[in-house]
Protein backbone atom coordinates (compact mmCIF):
# COMPACT_ATOMS: atom_id res chain seq x y z
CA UNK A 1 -3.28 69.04 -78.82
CA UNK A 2 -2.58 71.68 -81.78
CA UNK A 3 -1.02 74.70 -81.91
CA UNK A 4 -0.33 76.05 -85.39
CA UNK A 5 -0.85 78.95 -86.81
CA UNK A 6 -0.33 79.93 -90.34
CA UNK A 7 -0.17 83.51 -91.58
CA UNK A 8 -0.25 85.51 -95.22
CA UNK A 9 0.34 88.63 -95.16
CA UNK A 10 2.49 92.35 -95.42
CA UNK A 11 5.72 93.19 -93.21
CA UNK A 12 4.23 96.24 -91.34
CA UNK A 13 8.54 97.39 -90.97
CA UNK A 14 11.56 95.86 -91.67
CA UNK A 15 12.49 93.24 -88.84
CA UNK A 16 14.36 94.04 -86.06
CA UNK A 17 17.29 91.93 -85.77
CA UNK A 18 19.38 91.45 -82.72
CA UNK A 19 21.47 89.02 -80.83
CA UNK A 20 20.71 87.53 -77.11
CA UNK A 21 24.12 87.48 -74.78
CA UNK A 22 24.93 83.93 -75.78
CA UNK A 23 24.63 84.88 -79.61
CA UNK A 24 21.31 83.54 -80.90
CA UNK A 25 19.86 85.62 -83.21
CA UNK A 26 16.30 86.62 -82.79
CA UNK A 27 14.16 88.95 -85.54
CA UNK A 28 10.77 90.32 -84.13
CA UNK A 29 8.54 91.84 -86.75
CA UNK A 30 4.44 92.78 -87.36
CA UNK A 31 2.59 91.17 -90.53
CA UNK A 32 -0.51 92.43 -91.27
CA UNK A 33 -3.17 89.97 -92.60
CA UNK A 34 -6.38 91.70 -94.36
CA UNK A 35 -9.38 90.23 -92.64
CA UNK A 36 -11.56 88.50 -95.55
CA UNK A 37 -14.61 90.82 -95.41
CA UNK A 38 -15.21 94.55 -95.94
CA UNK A 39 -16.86 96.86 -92.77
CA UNK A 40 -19.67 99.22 -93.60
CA UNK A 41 -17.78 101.96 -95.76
CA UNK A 42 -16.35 98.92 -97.50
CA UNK A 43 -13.00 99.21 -96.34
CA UNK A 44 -11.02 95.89 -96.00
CA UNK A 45 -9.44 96.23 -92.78
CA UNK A 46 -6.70 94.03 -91.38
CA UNK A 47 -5.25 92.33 -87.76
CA UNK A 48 -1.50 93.08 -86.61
CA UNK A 49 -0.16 90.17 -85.75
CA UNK A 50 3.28 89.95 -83.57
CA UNK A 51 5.67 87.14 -84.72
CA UNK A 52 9.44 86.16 -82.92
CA UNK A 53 11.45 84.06 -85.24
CA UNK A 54 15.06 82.69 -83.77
CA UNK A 55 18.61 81.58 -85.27
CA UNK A 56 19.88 81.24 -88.46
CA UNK A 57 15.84 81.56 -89.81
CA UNK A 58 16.03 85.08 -88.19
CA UNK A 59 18.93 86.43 -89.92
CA UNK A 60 18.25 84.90 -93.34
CA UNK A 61 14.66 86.57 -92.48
CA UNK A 62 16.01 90.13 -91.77
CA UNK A 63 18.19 89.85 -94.87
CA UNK A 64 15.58 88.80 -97.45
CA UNK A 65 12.80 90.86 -96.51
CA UNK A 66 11.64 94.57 -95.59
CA UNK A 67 8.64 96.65 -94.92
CA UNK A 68 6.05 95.59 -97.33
CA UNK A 69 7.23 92.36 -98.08
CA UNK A 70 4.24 89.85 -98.84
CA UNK A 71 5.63 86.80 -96.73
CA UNK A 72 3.82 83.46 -95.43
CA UNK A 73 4.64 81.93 -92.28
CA UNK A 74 4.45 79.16 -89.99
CA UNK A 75 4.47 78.64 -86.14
CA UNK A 76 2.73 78.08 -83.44
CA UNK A 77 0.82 80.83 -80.70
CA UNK A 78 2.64 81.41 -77.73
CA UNK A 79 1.69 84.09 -74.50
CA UNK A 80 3.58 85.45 -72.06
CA UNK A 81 3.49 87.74 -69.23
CA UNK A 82 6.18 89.95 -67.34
CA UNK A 83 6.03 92.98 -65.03
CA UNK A 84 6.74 96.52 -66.69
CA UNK A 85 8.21 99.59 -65.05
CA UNK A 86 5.09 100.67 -63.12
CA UNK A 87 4.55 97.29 -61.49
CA UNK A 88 1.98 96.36 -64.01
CA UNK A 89 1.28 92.64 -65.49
CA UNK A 90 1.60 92.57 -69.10
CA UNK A 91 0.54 89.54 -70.86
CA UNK A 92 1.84 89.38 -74.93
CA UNK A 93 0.58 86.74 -77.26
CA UNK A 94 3.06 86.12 -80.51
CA UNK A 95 3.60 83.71 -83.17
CA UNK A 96 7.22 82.09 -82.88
CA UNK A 97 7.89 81.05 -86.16
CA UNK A 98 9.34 77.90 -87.14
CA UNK A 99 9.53 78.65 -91.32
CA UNK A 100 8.75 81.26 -93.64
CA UNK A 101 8.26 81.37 -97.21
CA UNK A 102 9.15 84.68 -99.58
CA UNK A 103 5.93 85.27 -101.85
CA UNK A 104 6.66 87.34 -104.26
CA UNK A 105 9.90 88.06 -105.95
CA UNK A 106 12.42 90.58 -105.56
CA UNK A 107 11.68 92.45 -108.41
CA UNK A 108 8.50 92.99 -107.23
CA UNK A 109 9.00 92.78 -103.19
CA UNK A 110 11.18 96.25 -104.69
CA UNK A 111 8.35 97.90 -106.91
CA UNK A 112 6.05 97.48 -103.58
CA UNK A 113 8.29 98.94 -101.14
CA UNK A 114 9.11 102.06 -104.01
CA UNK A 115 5.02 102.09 -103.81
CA UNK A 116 5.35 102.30 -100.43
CA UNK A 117 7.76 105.29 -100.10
CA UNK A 118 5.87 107.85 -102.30
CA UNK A 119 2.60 106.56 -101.05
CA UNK A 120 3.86 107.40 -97.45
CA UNK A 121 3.60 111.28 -98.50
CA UNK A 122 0.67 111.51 -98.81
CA UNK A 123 -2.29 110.38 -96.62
CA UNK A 124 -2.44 107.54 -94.76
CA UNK A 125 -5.44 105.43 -96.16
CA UNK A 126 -5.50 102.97 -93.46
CA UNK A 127 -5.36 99.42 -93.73
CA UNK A 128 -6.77 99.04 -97.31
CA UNK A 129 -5.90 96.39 -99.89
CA UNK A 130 -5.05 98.04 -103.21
CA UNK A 131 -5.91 94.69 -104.69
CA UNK A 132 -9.68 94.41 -105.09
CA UNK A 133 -11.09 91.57 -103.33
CA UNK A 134 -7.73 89.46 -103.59
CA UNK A 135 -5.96 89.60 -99.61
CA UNK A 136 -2.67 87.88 -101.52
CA UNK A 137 -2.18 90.89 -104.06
CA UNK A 138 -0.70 89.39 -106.56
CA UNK A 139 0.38 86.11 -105.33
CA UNK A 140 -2.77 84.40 -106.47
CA UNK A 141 -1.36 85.40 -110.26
CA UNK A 142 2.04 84.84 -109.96
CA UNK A 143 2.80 81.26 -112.27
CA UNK A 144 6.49 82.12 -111.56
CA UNK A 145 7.06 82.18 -115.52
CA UNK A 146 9.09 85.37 -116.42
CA UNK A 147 7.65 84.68 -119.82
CA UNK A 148 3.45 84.45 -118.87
CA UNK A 149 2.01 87.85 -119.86
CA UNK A 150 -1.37 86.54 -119.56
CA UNK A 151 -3.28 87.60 -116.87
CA UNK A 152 -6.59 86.78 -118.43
CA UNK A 153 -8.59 84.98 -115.30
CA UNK A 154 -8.67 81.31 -116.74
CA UNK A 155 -12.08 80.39 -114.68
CA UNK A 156 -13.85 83.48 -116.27
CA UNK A 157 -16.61 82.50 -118.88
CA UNK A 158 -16.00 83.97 -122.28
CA UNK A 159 -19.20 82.46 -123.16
CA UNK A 160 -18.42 79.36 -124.21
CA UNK A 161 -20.00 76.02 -122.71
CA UNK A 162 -17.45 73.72 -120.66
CA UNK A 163 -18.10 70.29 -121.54
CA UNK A 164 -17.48 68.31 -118.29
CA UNK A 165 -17.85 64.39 -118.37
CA UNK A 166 -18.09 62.83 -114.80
CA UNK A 167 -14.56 60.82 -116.55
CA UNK A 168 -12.75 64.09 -115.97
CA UNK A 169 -13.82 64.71 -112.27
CA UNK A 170 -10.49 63.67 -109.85
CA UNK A 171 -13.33 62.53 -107.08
């Protein structure tokens, strides 16, 4: 049987760090993953997904990343159920995380969450993407080269012919 789950997606708020009575540390946080079509006002909306990530992971987590952080991660689904105050089962489903990968870099991790702060003034516009069609922002363009300022889409036709022999084909 398989249980994996991998996510792409924002930091909803910074994680919440904190430390069980034996000392393992344990970071909860929300990452929200833009769904891959548009509803009818053509509004990308997105699912809020709950992950739990434990140890040394979790504190090297809550130190590297914050609300708005574009992170990937990797784990498996998990549900549970306890009883809350008013005698009531509650079931939650999470994704414990067993690695996690930083997507973008710092300096631009920091010109999101600065984006983040003076867009939080003014109206909430819901769960958007303020990056066309492309879920990853700008992930997909990122060729970690301080140097590449070309962000010219290399599949785009300029109107030129390719010239494909079956020899070049990797299948």
């Amino acid at each position: 049987m398989i249980n994996r789950a991998i996510l792409v997606g924002r930091l909803t708020r910074d994680p919440d760090l904190r430390y069980t009575s034996s000392g393992a540390a344990v970071a909860t946080f929300t990452v929200a993953v833009n769904r891959q079509f548009t509803n009818q006002q053509g509004e990308r909306e997105a699912d809020f997904i709950n992950c739990v990530i434990w140890r040394k992971a979790a504190e090297n987590f809550a130190n590297f990343t914050h609300k708005g952080s574009l992170i990937g991660v990797e784990g498996r689904i998990q549900t549970r159920s306890y009883e809350n105050q008013q005698g009531n089962r509650v079931y939650v489903t999470e994704v414990i995380v067993d690695s996690f990968s930083l997507l973008e870099s710092r300096s631009q991790s920091e010109r999101q969450q600065s984006n983040n702060n003076s867009q939080s003034s003014s109206p909430s516009q819901g769960a958007k993407s303020n990056s066309g069609d492309n879920p990853f922002g700008n992930m997909m363009n990122n060729n970690n080269s301080s140097n590449n300022t070309n962000d010219a889409d290399p599949f785009a036709s300029n109107g030129k012919q390719i010239d494909i022999s079956d020899d070049d084909l990797p299948f």
